[in-house]
Each structure stands twice: as structure tokens, then as C-alpha cells.
Protein backbone atom coordinates (compact mmCIF):
# COMPACT_ATOMS: atom_id res chain seq x y z
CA UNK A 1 190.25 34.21 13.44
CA UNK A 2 189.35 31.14 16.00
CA UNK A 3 191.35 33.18 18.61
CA UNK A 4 189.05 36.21 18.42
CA UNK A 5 186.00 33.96 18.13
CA UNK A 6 187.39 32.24 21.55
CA UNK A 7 187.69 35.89 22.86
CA UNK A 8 184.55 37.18 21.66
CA UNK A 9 182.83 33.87 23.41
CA UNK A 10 184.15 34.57 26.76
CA UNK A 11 183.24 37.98 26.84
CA UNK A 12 179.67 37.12 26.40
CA UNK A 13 179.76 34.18 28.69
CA UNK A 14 180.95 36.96 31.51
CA UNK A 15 178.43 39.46 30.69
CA UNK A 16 175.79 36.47 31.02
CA UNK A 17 177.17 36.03 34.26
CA UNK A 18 176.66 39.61 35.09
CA UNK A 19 173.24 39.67 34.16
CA UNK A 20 172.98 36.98 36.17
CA UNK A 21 174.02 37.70 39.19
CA UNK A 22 173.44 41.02 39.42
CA UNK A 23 176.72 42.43 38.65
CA UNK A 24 176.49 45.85 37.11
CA UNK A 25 177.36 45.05 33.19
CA UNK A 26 180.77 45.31 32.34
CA UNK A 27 181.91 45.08 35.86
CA UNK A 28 183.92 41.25 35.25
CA UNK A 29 185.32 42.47 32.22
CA UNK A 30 186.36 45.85 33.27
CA UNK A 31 187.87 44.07 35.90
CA UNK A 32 190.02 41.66 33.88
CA UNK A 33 190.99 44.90 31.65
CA UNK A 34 192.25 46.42 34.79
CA UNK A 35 195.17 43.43 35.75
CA UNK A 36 198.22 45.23 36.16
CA UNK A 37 201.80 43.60 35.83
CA UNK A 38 203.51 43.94 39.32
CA UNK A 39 206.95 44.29 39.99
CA UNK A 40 208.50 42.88 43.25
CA UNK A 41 208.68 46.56 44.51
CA UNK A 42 206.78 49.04 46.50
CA UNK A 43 205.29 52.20 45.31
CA UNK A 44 204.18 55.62 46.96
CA UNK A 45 206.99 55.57 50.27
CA UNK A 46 207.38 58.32 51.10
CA UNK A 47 211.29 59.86 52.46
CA UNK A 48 210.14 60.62 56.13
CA UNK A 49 214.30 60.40 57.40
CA UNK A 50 214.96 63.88 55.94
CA UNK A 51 214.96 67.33 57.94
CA UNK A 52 212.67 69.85 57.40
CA UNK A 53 214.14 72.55 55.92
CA UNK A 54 211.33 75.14 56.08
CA UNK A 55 208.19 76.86 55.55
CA UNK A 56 206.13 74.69 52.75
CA UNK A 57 209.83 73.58 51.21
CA UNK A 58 210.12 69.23 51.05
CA UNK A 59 212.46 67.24 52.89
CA UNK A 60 214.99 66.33 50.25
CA UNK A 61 213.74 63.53 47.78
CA UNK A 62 210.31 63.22 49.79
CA UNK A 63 208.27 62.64 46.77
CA UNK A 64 210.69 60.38 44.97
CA UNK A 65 208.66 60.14 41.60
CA UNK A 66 208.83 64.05 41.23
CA UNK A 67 210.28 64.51 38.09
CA UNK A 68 211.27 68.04 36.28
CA UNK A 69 210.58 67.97 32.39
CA UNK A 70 212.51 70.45 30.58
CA UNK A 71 211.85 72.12 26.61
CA UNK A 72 214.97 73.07 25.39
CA UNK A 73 217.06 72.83 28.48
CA UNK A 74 214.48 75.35 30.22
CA UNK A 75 212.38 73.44 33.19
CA UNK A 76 209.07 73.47 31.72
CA UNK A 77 206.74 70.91 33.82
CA UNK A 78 206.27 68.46 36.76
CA UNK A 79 205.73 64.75 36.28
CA UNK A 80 205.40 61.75 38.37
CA UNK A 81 207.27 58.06 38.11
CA UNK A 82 204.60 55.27 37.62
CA UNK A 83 207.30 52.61 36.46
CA UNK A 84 211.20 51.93 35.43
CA UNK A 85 210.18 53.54 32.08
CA UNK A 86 206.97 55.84 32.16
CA UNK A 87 205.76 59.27 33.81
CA UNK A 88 202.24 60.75 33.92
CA UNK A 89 202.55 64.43 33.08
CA UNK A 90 199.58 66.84 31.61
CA UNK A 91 199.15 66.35 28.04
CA UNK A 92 199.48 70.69 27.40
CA UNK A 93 202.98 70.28 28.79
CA UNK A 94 203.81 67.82 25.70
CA UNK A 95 201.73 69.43 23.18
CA UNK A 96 203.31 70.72 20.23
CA UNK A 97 207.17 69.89 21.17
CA UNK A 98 209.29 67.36 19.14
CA UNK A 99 209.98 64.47 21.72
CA UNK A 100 214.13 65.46 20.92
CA UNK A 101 213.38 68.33 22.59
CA UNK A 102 212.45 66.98 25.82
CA UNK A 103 214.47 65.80 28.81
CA UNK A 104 213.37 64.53 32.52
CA UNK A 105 215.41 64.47 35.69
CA UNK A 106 214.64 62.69 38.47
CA UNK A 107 216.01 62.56 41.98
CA UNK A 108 216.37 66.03 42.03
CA UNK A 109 215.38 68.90 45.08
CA UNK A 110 217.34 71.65 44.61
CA UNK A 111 217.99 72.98 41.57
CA UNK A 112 220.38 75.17 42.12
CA UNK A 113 222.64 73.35 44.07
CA UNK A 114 226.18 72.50 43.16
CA UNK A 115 226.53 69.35 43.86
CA UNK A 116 223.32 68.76 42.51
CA UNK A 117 224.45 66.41 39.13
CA UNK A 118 226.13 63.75 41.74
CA UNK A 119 222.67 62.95 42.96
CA UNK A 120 220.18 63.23 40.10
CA UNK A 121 219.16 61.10 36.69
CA UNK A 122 218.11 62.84 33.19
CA UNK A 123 216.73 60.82 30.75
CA UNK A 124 215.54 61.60 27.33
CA UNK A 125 211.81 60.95 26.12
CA UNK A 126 211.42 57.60 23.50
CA UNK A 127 208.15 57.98 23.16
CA UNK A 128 205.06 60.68 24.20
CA UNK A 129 201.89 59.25 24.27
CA UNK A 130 199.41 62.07 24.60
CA UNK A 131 195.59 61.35 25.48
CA UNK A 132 193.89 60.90 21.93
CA UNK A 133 191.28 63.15 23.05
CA UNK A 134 192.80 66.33 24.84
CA UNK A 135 191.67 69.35 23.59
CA UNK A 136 194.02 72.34 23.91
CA UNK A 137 190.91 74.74 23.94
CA UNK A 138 189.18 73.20 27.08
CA UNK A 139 191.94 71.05 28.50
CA UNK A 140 189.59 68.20 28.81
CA UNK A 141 191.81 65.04 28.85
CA UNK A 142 194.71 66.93 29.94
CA UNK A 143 197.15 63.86 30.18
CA UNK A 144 200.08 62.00 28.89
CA UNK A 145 202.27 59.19 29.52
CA UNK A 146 206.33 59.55 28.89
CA UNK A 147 208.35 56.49 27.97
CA UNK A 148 212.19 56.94 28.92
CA UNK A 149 215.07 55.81 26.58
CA UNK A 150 216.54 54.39 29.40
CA UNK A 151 214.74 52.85 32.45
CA UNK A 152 215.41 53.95 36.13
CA UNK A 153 216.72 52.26 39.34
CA UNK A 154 214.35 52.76 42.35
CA UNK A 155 216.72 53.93 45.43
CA UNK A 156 215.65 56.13 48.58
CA UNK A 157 215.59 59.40 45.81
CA UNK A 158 213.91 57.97 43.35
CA UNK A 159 210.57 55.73 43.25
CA UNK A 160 207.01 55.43 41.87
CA UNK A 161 203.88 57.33 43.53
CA UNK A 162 201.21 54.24 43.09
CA UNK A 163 198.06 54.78 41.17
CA UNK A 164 194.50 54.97 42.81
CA UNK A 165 192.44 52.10 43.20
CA UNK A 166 189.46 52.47 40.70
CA UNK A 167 186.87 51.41 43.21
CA UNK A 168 187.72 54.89 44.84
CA UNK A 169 185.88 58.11 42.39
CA UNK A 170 184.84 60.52 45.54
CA UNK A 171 187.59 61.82 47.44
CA UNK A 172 185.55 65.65 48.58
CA UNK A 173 186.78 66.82 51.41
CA UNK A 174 190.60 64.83 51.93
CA UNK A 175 193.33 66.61 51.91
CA UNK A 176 196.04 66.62 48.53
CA UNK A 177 199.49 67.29 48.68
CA UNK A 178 201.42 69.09 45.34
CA UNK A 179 204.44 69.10 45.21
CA UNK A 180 206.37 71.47 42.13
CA UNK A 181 209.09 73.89 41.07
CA UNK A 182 206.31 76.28 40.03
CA UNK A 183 206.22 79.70 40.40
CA UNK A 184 205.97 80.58 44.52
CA UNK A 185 203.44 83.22 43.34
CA UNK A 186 201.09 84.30 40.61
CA UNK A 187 203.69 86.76 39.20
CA UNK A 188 207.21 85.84 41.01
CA UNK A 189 209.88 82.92 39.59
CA UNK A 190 210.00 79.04 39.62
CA UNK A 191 211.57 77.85 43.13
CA UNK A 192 214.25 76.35 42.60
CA UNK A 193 214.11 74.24 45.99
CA UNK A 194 210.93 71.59 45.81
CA UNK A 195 207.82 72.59 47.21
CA UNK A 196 204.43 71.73 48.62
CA UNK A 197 200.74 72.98 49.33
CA UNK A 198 198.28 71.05 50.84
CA UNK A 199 194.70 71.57 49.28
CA UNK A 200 191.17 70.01 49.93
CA UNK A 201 189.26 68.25 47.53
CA UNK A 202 186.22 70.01 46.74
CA UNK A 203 182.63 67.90 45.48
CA UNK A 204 181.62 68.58 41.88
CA UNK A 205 178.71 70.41 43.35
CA UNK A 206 181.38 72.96 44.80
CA UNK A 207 183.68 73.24 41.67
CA UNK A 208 180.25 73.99 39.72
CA UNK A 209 179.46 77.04 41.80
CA UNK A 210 183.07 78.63 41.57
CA UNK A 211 184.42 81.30 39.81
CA UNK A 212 184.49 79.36 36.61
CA UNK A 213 180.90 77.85 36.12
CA UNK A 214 179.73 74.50 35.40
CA UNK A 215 180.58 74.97 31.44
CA UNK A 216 184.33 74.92 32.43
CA UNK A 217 184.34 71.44 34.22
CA UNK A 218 184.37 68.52 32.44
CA UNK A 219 183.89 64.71 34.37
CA UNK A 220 187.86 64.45 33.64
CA UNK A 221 188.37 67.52 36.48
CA UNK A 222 188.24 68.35 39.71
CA UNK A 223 188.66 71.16 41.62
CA UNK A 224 191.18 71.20 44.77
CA UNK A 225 191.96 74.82 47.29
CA UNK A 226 190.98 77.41 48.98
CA UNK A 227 187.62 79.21 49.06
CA UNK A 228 189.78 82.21 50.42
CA UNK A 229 192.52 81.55 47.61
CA UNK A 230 196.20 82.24 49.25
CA UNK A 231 197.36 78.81 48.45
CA UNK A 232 197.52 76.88 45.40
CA UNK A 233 199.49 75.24 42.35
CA UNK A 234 201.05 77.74 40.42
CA UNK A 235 202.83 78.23 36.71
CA UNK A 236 205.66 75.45 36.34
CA UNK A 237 203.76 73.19 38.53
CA UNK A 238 201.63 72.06 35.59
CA UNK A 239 201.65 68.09 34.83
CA UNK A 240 202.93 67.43 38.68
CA UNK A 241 200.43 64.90 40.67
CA UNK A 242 197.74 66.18 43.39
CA UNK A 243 198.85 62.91 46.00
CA UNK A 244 197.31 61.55 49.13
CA UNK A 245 197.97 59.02 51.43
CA UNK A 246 195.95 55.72 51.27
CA UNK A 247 194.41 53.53 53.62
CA UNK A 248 197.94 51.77 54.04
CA UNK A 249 199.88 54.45 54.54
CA UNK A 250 200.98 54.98 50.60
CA UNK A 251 200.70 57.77 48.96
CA UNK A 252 198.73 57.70 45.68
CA UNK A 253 198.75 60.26 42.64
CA UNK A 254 195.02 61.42 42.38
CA UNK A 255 195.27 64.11 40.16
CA UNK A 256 197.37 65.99 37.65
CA UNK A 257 197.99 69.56 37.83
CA UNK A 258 195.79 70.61 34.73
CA UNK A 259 194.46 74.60 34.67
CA UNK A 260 193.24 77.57 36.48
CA UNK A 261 193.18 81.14 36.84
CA UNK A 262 196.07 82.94 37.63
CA UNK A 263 196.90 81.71 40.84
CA UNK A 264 195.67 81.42 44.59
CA UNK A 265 192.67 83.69 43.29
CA UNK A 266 189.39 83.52 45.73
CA UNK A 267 186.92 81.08 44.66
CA UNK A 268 189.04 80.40 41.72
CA UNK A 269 190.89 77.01 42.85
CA UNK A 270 193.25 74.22 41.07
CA UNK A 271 192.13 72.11 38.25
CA UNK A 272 193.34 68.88 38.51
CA UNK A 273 192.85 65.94 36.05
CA UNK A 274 191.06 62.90 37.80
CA UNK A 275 193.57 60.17 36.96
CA UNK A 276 190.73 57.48 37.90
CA UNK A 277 189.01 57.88 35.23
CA UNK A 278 192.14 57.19 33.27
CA UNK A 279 193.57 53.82 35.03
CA UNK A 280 192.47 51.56 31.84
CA UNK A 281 193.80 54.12 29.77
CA UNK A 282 197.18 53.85 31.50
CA UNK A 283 197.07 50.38 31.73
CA UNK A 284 197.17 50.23 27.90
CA UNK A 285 199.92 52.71 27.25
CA UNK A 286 202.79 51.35 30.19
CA UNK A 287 203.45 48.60 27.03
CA UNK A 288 203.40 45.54 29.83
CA UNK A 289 205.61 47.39 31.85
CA UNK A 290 204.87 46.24 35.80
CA UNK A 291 203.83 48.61 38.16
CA UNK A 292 205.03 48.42 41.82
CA UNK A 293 202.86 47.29 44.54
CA UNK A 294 200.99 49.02 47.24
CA UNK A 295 202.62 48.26 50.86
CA UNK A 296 200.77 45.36 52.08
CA UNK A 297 198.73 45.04 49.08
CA UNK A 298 197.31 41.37 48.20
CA UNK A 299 196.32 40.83 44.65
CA UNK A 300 194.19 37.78 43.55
């Protein structure tokens, strides 16, 4: 009981020093929410040494935190490595499936290679922590965090994307990359060789006046393609993260590949889940697990 009293006491003490100086209310304690455990490690480098192989196919392992989730033994989703034990995936690729049923492999590129067991790790799922608040009928809140039975090694093939800074909500107009086994088109089969589009991030204003209507959006989304269509995520690229490269040279997972409308339809672009507005959330759900650092990041 004194403990939370203590608590309780310093929470008010910071929100008089808000009010006092200014500070937008809640900023100090949002702020102390936000510390994140970090590892003596480096997230979001990406595999530059590898040949390209062609057209919009990676360079092997280039995204090292692309994972593959499988139902059943069938590839299923994308995912992305924010620790030795957790993924961020969409919360409709979890929904509904016993955790038993569920297996991720990482380091992998080509899927139908046959050397391809040598160089990859599959874990099974301990625990699926699915936003308390999606809603399978709108897809608002359409994310999840996996915890791994076992935890992972980081090597050249497999390593975390970092998360966004939360001082950072507007990124219209910069350029995504997604990365995915998805289907190469609206009605053709997965790839089985990694992938990647590169999409602009369009303002709210813009996502409002497409195909789908302002109903459809929620603040969780955002909307990230072509006016023209021809490019875009596709089926089986669901629960894979919408990256970009930061201002040092990381790459950072932005968004998660939610929804949309077929695919590569005009005026009809990706939905993406806007992980920012999730970072507390996460924060509360890795179970103390440290994060990696961002390359010459400084933390006070």
C-alpha cells in the first residue's frame, strides 16, 4: 500500500511540473512509460553485401527480422523480429488459431530451395498476445506480439528491424519498403523467393478521399501506394512491416501490413497499421525483454 501511495505521489509531483512549465500534460510521464530495456546490439542493418538477384526480388537475408508464420505447416503470414523472443505480426493473422498450431522461421529467402533448412530457424509460438481491442469486422487494432519458446541468435540472417521513435506521427510523402512471400498478384501464388515494393506514404487527408471513404480509416491506419494502383502488398503479405530508413541510416518498422482491396487496385492502396501509436503498448507486452539499439543512438 505505501509503495503505490509513493507512486501515486510522484506522478502528481510530475504532472505539477508539467503544468508548470508548460509541458503538454502527460508528456514526463509518458516519457518515463516509454524507457525501453536495451540490449548491447544494433537493430534495423540492413544486408547490403548480397547480389541482386532481380526485378523487385531481395538480396538474400536483406531484411533479417522477416519472419514467415505458418498455420498448420501452410505459410500463412509475415512478421518482423523486435527482440531474442518477440515478433510484431497483424492481430487477423493470429485470430482464431490455437498457439500449437503456429510456427515461425526466420532467416529464410527462398523457400523453395534445397538447401534451405541449413540456413534457417523455426520456432514455435509460447505465447500470442493479440491487441485487446482488434476488431475482426473493421480491423482497427490490427496487431499482435509473438513470444518464441526459444529465443534467437542475431547473425548477418537474422536481426531486429528497430521500432519508430514516438516523437515521429507524420511520415506523408516518404517512401516504405514491404517486404513478403505474398501473392505476386491479386489472383496468382505466394513467391516463394522474398520480395519487395516500395510505396509512398499518403496524408490522412489523401487516404480519406480514396476508394474506401473516411468511415473505413480509423487513427490506427494509414494508407501507403499508388494512385495508379500496379504496385502494392498483396495476400500472404499480411502482418509483414511497411519499413523505412531513419535519420541514421536504420531501418525502422512503421507499419504493419493490415487490409485492402484486392490488390494494386487504382485509388484503392495498402492499409497499414501505424505501429506509433502502439510503442507503449509494445513496451508492456516484450515482458522486460531489451530491445536493440539504433546505430549511433544515445539514450539518457
Amino acid at each position: 500500500m505505501v509503495k503505490y501511495f509513493c507512486v501515486s505521489i510522484a506522478i502528481v509531483f510530475f504532472l505539477v511540473l508539467e503544468y508548470i512549465n508548460g509541458v503538454p500534460f502527460g508528456e514526463t510521464t509518458r516519457k518515463i512509460r516509454s524507457a525501453r530495456n536495451h540490449c548491447n546490439c544494433e537493430c534495423g542493418v540492413v544486408n547490403r553485401r548480397s547480389r541482386v538477384v532481380g526485378g523487385n526480388i531481395t538480396r538474400s537475408h536483406e531484411f533479417p527480422w522477416i519472419a514467415g508464420l505458418s498455420h498448420g505447416g501452410e505459410y500463412h503470414c509475415g512478421a518482423a523480429l523486435i527482440s531474442r523472443r518477440h515478433l510484431i505480426t497483424a492481430a487477423h493473422c493470429v485470430h482464431g488459431f490455437d498457439k500449437r498450431s503456429l510456427m515461425v522461421t526466420l532467416g529464410d529467402h527462398d523457400r523453395a530451395s534445397s538447401n534451405r533448412f541449413s540456413n534457417i530457424d523455426v520456432r514455435g509460438i509460447r505465447s500470442v498476445k493479440k491487441h485487446e481491442h482488434f476488431d475482426i469486422a473493421t480491423y482497427n487494432n490490427d496487431i499482435a506480439i509473438l513470444e518464441m519458446d526459444i529465443p534467437v541468435g542475431f547473425n548477418d540472417k537474422i536481426n531486429p528491424v528497430c521500432l519508430p521513435n514516438d516523437d515521429i506521427i507524420d511520415y506523408t510523402g516518404r517512401i516504405g519498403v514491404v517486404a513478403g512471400w505474398g501473392r505476386i498478384n491479386e489472383r496468382g501464388d505466394t513467391s516463394d523467393v522474398l520480395r519487395k515494393i516500395s510505396v509512398p506514404v499518403w496524408s490522412t487527408q489523401q487516404c480519406y478521399n480514396s476508394g474506401y471513404g473516411e468511415h473505413k480509416i480509423s487513427g490506427n491506419m494509414f494508407c501507403a501506394g499508388y494512385t495508379e494502383g500496379l504496385v502494392d502488398a498483396c495476400q500472404g503479405d499480411s502482418g509483414g512491416p511497411l519499413q523505412l530508413t531513419n535519420s541514421l541510416g536504420d531501418m525502422e518498422i512503421i507499419g504493419v501490413v493490415s487490409w485492402g482491396r484486392g490488390c494494386a487496385r487504382p485509388n484503392l492502396p495498402g492499409i497499414y497499421t501505424k505501429v506509433a501509436n502502439y510503442l507503449h503498448w509494445i513496451d508492456e507486452h516484450v515482458d522486460g525483454e531489451c530491445v536493440c539499439q539504433k546505430h549511433n543512438a544515445r539514450f539518457f
